[in-house]
N, C-alpha and C. Protein backbone atom coordinates (compact mmCIF):
# COMPACT_ATOMS: atom_id res chain seq x y z
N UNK A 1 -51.58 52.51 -41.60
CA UNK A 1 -50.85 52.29 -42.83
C UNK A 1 -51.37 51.01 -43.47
N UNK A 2 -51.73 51.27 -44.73
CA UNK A 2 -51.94 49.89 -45.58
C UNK A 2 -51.15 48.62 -45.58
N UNK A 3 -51.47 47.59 -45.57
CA UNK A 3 -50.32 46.41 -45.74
C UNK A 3 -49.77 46.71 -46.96
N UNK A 4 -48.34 46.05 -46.58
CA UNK A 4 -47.45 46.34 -47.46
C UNK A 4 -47.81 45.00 -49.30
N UNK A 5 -47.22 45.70 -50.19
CA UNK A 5 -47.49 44.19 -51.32
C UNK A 5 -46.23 43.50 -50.79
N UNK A 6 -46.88 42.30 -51.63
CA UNK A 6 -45.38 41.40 -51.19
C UNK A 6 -44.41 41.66 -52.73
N UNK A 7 -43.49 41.85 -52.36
CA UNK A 7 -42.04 41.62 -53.34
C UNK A 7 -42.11 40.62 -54.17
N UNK A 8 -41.37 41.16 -55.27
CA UNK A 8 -41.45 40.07 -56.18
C UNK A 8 -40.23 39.05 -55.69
N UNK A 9 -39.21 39.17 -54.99
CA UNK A 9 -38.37 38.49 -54.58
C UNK A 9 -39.03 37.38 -53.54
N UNK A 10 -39.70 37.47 -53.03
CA UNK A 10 -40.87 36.65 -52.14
C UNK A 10 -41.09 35.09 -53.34
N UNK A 11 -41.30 35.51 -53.99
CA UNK A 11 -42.04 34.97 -54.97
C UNK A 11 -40.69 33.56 -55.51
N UNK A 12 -39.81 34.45 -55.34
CA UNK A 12 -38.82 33.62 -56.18
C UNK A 12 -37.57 32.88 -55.19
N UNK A 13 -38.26 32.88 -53.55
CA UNK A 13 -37.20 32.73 -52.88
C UNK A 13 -36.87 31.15 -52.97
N UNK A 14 -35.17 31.16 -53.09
CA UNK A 14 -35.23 29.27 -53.12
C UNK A 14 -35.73 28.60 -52.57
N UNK A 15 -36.23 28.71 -51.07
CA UNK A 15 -36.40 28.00 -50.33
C UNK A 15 -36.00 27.15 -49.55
N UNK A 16 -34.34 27.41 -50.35
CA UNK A 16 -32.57 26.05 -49.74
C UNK A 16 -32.40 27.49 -48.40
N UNK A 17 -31.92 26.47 -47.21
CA UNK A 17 -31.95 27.49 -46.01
C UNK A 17 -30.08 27.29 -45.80
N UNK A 18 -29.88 28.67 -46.43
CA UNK A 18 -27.90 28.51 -46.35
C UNK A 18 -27.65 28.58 -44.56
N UNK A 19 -26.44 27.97 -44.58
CA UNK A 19 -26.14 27.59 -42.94
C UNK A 19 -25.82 28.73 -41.79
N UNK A 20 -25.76 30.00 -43.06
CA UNK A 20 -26.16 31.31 -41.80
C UNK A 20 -27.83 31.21 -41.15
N UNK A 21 -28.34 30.76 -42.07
CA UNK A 21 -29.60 30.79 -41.20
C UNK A 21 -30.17 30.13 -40.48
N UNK A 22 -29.50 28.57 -41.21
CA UNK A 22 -29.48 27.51 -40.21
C UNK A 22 -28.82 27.68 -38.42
N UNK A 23 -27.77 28.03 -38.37
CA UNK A 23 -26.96 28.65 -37.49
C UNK A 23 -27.68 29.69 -36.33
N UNK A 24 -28.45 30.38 -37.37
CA UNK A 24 -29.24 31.57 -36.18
C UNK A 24 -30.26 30.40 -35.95
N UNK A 25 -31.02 29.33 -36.28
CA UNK A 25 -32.48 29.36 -36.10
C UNK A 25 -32.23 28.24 -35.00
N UNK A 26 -31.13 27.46 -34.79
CA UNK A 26 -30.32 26.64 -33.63
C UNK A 26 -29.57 27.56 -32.85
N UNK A 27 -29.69 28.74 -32.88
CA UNK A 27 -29.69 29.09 -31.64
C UNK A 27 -30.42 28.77 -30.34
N UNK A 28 -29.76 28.21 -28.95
CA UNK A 28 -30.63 28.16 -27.63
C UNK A 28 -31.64 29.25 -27.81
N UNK A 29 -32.67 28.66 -27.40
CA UNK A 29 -34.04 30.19 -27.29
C UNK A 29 -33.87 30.84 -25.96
N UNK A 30 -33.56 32.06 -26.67
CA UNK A 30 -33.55 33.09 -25.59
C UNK A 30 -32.15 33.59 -25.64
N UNK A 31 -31.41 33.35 -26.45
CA UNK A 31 -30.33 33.53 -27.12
C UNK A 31 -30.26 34.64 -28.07
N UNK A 32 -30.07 35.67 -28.44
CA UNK A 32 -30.08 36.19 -29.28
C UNK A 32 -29.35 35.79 -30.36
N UNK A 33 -28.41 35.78 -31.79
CA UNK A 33 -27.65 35.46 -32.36
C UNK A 33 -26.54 36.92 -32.41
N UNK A 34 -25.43 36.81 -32.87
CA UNK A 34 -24.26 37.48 -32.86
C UNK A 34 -23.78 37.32 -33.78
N UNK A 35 -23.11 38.17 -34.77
CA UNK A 35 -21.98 37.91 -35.70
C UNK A 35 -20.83 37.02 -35.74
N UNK A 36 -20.39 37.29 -34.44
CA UNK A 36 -19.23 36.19 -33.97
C UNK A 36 -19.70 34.25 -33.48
N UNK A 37 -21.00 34.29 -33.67
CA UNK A 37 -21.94 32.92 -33.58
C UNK A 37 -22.17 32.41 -34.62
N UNK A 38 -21.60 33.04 -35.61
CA UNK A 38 -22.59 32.37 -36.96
C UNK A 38 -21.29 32.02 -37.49
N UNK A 39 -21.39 31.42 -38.86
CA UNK A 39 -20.38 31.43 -39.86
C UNK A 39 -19.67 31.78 -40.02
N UNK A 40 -18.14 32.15 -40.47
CA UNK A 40 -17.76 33.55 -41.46
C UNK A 40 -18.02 33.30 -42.73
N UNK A 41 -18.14 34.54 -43.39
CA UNK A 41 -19.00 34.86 -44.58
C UNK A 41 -17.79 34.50 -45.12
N UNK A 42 -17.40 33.77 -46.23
CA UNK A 42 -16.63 34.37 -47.61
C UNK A 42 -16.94 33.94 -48.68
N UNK A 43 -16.06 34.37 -49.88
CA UNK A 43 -16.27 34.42 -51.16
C UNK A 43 -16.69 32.46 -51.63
N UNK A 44 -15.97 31.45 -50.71
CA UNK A 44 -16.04 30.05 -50.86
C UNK A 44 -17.62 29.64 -50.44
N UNK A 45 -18.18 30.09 -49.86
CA UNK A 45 -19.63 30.32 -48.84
C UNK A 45 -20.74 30.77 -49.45
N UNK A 46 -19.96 31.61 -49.95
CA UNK A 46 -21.34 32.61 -50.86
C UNK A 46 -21.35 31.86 -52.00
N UNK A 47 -20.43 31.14 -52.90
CA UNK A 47 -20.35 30.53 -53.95
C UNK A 47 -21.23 28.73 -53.95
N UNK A 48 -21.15 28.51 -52.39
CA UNK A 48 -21.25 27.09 -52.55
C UNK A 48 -23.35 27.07 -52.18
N UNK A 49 -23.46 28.06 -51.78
CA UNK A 49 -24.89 27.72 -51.16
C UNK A 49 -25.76 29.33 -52.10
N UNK A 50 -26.98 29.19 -51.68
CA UNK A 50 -28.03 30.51 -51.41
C UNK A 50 -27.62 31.25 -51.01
N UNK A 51 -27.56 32.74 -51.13
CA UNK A 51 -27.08 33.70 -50.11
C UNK A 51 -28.51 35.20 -50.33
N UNK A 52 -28.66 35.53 -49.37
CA UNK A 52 -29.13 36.80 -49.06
C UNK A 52 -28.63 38.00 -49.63
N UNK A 53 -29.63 39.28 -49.86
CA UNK A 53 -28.90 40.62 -50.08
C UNK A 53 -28.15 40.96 -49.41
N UNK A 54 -27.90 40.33 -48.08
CA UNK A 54 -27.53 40.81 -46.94
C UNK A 54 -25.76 40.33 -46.46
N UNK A 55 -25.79 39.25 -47.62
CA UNK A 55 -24.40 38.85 -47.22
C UNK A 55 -22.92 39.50 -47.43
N UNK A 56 -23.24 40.57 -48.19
CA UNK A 56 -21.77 41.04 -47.67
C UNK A 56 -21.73 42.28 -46.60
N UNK A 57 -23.08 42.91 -46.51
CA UNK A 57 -22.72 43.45 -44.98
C UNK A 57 -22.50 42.30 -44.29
N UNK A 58 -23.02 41.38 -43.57
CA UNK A 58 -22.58 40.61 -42.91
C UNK A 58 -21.07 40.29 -42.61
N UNK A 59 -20.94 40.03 -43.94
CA UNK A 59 -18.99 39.82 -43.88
C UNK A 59 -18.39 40.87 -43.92
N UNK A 60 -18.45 42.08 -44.37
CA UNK A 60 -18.13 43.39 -43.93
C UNK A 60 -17.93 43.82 -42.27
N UNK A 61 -19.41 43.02 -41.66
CA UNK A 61 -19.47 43.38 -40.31
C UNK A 61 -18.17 42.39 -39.56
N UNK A 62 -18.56 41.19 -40.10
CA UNK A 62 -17.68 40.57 -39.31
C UNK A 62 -15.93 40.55 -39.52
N UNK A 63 -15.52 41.29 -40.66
CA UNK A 63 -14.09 41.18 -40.98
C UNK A 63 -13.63 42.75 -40.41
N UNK A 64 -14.53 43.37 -39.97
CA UNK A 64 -14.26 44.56 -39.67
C UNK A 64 -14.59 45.24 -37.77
N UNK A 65 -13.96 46.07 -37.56
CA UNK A 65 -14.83 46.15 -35.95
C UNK A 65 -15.97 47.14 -36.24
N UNK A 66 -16.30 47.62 -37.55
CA UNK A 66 -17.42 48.77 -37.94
C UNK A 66 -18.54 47.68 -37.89
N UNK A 67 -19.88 47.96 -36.86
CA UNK A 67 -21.01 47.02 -36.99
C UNK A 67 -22.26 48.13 -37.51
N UNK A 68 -22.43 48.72 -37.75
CA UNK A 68 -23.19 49.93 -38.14
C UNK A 68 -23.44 50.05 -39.05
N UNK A 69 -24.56 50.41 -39.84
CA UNK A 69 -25.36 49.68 -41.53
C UNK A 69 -26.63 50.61 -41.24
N UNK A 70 -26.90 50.61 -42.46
CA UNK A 70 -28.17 51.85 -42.43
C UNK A 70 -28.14 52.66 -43.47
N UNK A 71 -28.83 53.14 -44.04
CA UNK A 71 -28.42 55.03 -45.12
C UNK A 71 -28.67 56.28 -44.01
N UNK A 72 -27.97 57.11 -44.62
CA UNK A 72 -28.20 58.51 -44.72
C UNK A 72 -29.15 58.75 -45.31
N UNK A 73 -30.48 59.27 -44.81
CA UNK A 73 -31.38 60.07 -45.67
C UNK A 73 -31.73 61.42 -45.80
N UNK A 74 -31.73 61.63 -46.96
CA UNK A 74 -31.73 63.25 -46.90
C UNK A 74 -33.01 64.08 -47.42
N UNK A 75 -33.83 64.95 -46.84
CA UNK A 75 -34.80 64.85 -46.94
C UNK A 75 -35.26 66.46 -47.53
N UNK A 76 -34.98 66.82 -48.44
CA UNK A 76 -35.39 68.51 -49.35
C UNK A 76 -36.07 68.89 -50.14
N UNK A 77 -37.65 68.26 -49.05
CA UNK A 77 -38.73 69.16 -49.64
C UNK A 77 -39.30 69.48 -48.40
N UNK A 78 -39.71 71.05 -48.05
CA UNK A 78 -40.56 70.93 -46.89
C UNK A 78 -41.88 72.50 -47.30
N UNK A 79 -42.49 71.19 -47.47
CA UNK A 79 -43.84 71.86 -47.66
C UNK A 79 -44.86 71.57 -46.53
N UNK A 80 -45.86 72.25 -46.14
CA UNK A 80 -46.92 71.61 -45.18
C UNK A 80 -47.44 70.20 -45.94
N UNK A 81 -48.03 70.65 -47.34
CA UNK A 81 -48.05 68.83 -47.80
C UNK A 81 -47.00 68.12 -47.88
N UNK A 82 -45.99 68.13 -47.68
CA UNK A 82 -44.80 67.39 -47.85
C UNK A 82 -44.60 66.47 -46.62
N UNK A 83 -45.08 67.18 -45.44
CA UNK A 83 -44.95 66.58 -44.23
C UNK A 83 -45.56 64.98 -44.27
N UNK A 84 -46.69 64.94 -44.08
CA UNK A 84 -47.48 63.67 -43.75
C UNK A 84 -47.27 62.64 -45.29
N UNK A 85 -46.50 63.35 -46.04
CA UNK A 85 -45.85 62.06 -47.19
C UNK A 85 -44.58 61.64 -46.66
N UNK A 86 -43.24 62.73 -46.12
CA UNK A 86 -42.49 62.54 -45.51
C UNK A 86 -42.47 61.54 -44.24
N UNK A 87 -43.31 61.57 -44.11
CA UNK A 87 -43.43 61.04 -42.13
C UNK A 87 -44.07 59.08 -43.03
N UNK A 88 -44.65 59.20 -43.90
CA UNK A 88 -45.51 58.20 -44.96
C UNK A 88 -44.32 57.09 -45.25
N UNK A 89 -43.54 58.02 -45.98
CA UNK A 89 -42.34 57.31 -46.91
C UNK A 89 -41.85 56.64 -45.92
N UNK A 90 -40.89 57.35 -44.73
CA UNK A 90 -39.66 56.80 -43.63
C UNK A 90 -40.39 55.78 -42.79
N UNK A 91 -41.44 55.83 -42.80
CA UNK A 91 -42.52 54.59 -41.94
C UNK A 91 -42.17 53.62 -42.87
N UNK A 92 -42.86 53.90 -44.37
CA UNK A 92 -42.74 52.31 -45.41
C UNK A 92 -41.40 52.27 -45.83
N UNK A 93 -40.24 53.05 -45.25
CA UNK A 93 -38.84 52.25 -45.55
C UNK A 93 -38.75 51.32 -44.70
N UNK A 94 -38.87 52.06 -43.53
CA UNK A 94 -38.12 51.15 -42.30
C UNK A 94 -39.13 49.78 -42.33
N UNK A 95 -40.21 49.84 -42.40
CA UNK A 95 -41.39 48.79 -42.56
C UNK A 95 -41.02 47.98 -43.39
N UNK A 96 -40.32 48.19 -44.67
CA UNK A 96 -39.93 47.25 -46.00
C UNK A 96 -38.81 46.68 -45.45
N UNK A 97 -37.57 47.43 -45.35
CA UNK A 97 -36.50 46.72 -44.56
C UNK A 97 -36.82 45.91 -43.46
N UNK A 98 -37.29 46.00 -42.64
CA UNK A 98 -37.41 44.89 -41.49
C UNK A 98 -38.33 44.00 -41.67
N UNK A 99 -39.28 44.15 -42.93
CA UNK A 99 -40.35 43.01 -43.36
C UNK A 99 -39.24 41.92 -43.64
N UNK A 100 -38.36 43.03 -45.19
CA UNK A 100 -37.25 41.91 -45.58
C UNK A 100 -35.85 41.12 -45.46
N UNK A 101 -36.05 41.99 -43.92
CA UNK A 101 -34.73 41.03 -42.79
C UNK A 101 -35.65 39.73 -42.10
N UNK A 102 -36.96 40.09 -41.61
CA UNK A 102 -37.54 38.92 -40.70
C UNK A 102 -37.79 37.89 -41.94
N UNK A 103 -38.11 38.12 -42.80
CA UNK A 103 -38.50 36.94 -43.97
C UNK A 103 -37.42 36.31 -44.00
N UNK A 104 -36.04 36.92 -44.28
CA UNK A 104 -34.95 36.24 -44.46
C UNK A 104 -34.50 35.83 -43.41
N UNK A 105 -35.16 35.70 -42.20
CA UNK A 105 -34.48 35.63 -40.76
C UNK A 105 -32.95 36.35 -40.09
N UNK A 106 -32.70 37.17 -40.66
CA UNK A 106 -31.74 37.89 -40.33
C UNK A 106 -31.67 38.87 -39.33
N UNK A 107 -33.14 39.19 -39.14
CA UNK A 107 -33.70 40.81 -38.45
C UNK A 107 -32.85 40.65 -37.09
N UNK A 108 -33.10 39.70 -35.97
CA UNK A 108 -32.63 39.32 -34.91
C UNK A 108 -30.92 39.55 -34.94
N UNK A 109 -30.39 39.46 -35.69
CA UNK A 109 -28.78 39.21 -36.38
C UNK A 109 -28.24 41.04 -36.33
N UNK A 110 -29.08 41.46 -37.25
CA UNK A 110 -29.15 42.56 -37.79
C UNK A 110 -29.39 43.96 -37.53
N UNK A 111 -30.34 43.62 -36.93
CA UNK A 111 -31.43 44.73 -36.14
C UNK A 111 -30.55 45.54 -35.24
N UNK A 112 -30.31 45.15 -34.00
CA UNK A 112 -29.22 45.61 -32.90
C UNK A 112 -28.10 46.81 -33.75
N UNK A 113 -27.62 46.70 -34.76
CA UNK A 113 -26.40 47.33 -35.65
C UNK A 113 -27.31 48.21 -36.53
N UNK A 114 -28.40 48.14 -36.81
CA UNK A 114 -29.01 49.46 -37.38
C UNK A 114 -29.45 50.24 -36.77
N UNK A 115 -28.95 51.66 -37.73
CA UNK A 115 -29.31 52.93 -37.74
C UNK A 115 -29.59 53.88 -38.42
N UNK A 116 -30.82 54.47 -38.86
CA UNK A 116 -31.16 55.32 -39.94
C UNK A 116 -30.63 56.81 -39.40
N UNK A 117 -29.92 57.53 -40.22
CA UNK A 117 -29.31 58.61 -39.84
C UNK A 117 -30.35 59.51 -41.25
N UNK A 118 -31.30 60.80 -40.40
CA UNK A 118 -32.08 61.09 -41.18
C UNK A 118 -31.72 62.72 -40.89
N UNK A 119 -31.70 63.39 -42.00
CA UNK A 119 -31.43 64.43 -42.27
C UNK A 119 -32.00 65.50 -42.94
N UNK A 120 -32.45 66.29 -41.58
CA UNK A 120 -33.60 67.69 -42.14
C UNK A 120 -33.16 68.65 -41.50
N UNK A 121 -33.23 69.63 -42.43
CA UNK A 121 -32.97 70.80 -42.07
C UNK A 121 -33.52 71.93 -43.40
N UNK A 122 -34.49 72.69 -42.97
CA UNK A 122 -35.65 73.30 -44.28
C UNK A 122 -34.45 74.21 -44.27
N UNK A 123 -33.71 74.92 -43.54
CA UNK A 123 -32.48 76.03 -43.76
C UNK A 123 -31.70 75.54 -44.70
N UNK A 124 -31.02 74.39 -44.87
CA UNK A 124 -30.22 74.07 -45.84
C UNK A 124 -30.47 72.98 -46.73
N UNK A 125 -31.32 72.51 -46.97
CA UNK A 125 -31.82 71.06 -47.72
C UNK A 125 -32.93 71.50 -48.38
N UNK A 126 -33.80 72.85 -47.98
CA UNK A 126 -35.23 72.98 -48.90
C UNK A 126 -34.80 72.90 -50.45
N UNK A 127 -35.49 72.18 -50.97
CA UNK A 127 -35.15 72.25 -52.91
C UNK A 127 -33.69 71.94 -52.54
N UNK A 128 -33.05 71.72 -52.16
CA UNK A 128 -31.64 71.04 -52.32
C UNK A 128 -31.38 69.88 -53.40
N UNK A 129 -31.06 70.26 -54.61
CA UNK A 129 -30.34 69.23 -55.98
C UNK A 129 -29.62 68.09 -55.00
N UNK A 130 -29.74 66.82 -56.36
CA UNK A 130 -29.00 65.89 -55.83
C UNK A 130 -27.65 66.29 -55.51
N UNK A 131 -27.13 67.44 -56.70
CA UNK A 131 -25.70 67.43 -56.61
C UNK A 131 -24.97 68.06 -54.94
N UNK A 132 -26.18 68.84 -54.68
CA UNK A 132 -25.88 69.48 -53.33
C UNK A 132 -25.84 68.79 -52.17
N UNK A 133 -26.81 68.00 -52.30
CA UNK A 133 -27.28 66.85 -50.97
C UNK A 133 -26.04 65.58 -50.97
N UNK A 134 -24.78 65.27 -52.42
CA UNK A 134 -24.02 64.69 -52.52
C UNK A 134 -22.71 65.16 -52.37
N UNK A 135 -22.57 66.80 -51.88
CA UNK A 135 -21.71 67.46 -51.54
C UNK A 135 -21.81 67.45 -49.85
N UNK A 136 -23.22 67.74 -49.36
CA UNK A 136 -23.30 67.49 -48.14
C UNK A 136 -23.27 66.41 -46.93
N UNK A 137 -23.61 64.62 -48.54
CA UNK A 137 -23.07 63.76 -47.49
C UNK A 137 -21.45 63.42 -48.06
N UNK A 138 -21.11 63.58 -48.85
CA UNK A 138 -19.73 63.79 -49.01
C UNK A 138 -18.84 64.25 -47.49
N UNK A 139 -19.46 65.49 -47.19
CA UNK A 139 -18.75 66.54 -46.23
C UNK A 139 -18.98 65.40 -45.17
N UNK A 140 -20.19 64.92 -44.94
CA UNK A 140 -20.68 64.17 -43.77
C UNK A 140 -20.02 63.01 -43.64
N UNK A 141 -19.20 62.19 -44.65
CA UNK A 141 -18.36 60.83 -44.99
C UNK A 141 -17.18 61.46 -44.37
N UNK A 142 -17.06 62.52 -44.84
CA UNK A 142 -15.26 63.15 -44.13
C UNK A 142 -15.36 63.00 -42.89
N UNK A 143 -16.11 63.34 -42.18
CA UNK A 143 -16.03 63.97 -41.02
C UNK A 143 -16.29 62.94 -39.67
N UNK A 144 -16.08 61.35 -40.27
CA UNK A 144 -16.53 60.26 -39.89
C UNK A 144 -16.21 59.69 -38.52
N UNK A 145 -16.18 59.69 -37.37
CA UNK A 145 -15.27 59.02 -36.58
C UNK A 145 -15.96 58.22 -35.30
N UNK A 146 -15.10 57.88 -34.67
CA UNK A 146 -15.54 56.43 -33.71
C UNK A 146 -16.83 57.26 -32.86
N UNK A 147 -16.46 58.23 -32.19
CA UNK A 147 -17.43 59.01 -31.52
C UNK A 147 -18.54 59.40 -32.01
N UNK A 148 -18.50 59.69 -33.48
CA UNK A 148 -20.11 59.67 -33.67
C UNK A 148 -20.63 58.93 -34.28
N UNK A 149 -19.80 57.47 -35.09
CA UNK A 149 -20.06 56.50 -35.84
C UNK A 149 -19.93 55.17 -35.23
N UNK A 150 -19.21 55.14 -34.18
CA UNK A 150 -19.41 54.15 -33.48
C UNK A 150 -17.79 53.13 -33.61
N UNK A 151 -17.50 52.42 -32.90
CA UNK A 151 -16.08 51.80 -33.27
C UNK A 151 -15.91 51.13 -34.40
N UNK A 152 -15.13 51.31 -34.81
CA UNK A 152 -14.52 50.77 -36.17
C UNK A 152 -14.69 51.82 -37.61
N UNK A 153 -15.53 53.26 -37.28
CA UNK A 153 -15.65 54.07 -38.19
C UNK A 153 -14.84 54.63 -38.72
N UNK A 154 -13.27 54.92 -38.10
CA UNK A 154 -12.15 55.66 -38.66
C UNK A 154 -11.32 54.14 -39.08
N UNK A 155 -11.87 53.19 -39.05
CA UNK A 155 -10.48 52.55 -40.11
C UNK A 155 -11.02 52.61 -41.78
N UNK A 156 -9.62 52.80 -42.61
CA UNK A 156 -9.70 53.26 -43.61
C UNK A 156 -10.50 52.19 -44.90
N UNK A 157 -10.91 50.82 -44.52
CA UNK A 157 -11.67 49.87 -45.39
C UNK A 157 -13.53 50.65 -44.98
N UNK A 158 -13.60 51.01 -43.50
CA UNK A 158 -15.07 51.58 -43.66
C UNK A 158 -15.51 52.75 -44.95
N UNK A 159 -14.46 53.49 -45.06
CA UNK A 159 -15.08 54.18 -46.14
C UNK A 159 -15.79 53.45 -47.56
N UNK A 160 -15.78 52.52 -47.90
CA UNK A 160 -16.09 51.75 -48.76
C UNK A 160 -17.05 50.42 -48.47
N UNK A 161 -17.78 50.91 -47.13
CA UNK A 161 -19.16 50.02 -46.88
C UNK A 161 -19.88 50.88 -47.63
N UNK A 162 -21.11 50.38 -47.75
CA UNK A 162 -22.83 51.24 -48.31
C UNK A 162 -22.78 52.81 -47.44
N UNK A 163 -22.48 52.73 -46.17
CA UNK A 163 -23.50 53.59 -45.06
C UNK A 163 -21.92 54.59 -45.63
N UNK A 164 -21.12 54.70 -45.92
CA UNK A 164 -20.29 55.70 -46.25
C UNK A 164 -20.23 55.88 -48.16
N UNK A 165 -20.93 54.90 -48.48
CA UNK A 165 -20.87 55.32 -50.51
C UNK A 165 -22.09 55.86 -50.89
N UNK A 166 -23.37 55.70 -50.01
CA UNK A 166 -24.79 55.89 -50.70
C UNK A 166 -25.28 56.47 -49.54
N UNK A 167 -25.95 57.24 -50.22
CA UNK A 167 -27.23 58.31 -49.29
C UNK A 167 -28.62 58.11 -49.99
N UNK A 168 -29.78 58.58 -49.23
CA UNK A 168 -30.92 58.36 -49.95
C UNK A 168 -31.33 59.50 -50.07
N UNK A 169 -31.76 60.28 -51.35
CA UNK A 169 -32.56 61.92 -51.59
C UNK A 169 -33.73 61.36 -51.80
N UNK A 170 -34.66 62.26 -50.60
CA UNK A 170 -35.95 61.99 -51.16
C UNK A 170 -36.55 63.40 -51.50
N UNK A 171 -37.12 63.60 -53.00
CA UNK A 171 -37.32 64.85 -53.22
C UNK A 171 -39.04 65.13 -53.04
């Protein structure tokens, strides 16, 4: 795979290091960092310093027992050429995301609680419309619970993280 370009956000990063990151990078080595080690996130926090894309999962994670972050991807094209673009794309997502957690030093924080939940099936997703693939993670948001989402998935504030409002169609 080609190197990735760099982001234009690269370009423009402050360079002020807010005290979540300070926090992880004083961690003992060999320490991993934890949610419950760092800061708590709030609205006074985010206002007074720099903050990351990343800061309200963070405080999501930590005000909640749901630690689990990621999209749904849904995937309805399956052609023989479709394959080795398919297999192309989900390489340079996951590759972009974890470029732009380690830049921000978060990856270590972060990483452990992700999960890409990827979704193929040429029986029901081939040529599948957005509107269909938003009926199907719809169905898939209902049907949510600790056992297959992990603890904290059936309390009623998770429905209103990312990983239960947005899915990704790749056509």
């Amino acid at each position: 795979m080609r190197p990735l370009p760099e982001p234009r956000w690269k370009r423009r990063y402050h360079r002020i290091v807010p005290s979540i990151i300070s926090s992880i990078r004083y961690h003992p080595e060999g320490v991993a960092p934890i949610l419950e080690s760092i800061p708590q996130i709030d609205e006074s926090l985010k206002a007074t310093e720099p903050f990351s894309p990343f800061s309200s999962l963070i405080r999501d994670m930590q005000e909640t027992e749901f630690k689990r972050w990621g999209f749904v991807i849904y995937r309805s094209v399956y052609t023989e050429e479709s394959q080795a673009q398919w297999e192309s794309y989900i390489e340079f997502f996951k590759a972009t995301v974890e470029d732009k957690l380690k830049h921000l030093e978060l990856w270590t924080l972060l990483e452990p609680h992700l999960e890409w939940i990827i979704m193929e099936n040429r029986e029901t997703l081939n040529n599948a419309s957005k509107e269909q693939v938003r009926d199907k993670f719809s169905q898939w948001v209902s049907e949510r619970s600790d056992e297959r989402d992990g603890a904290g998935a059936e309390d009623p504030l998770a429905v209103l993280l990312p990983r239960y409002r947005y899915c990704v169609y790749v056509d």
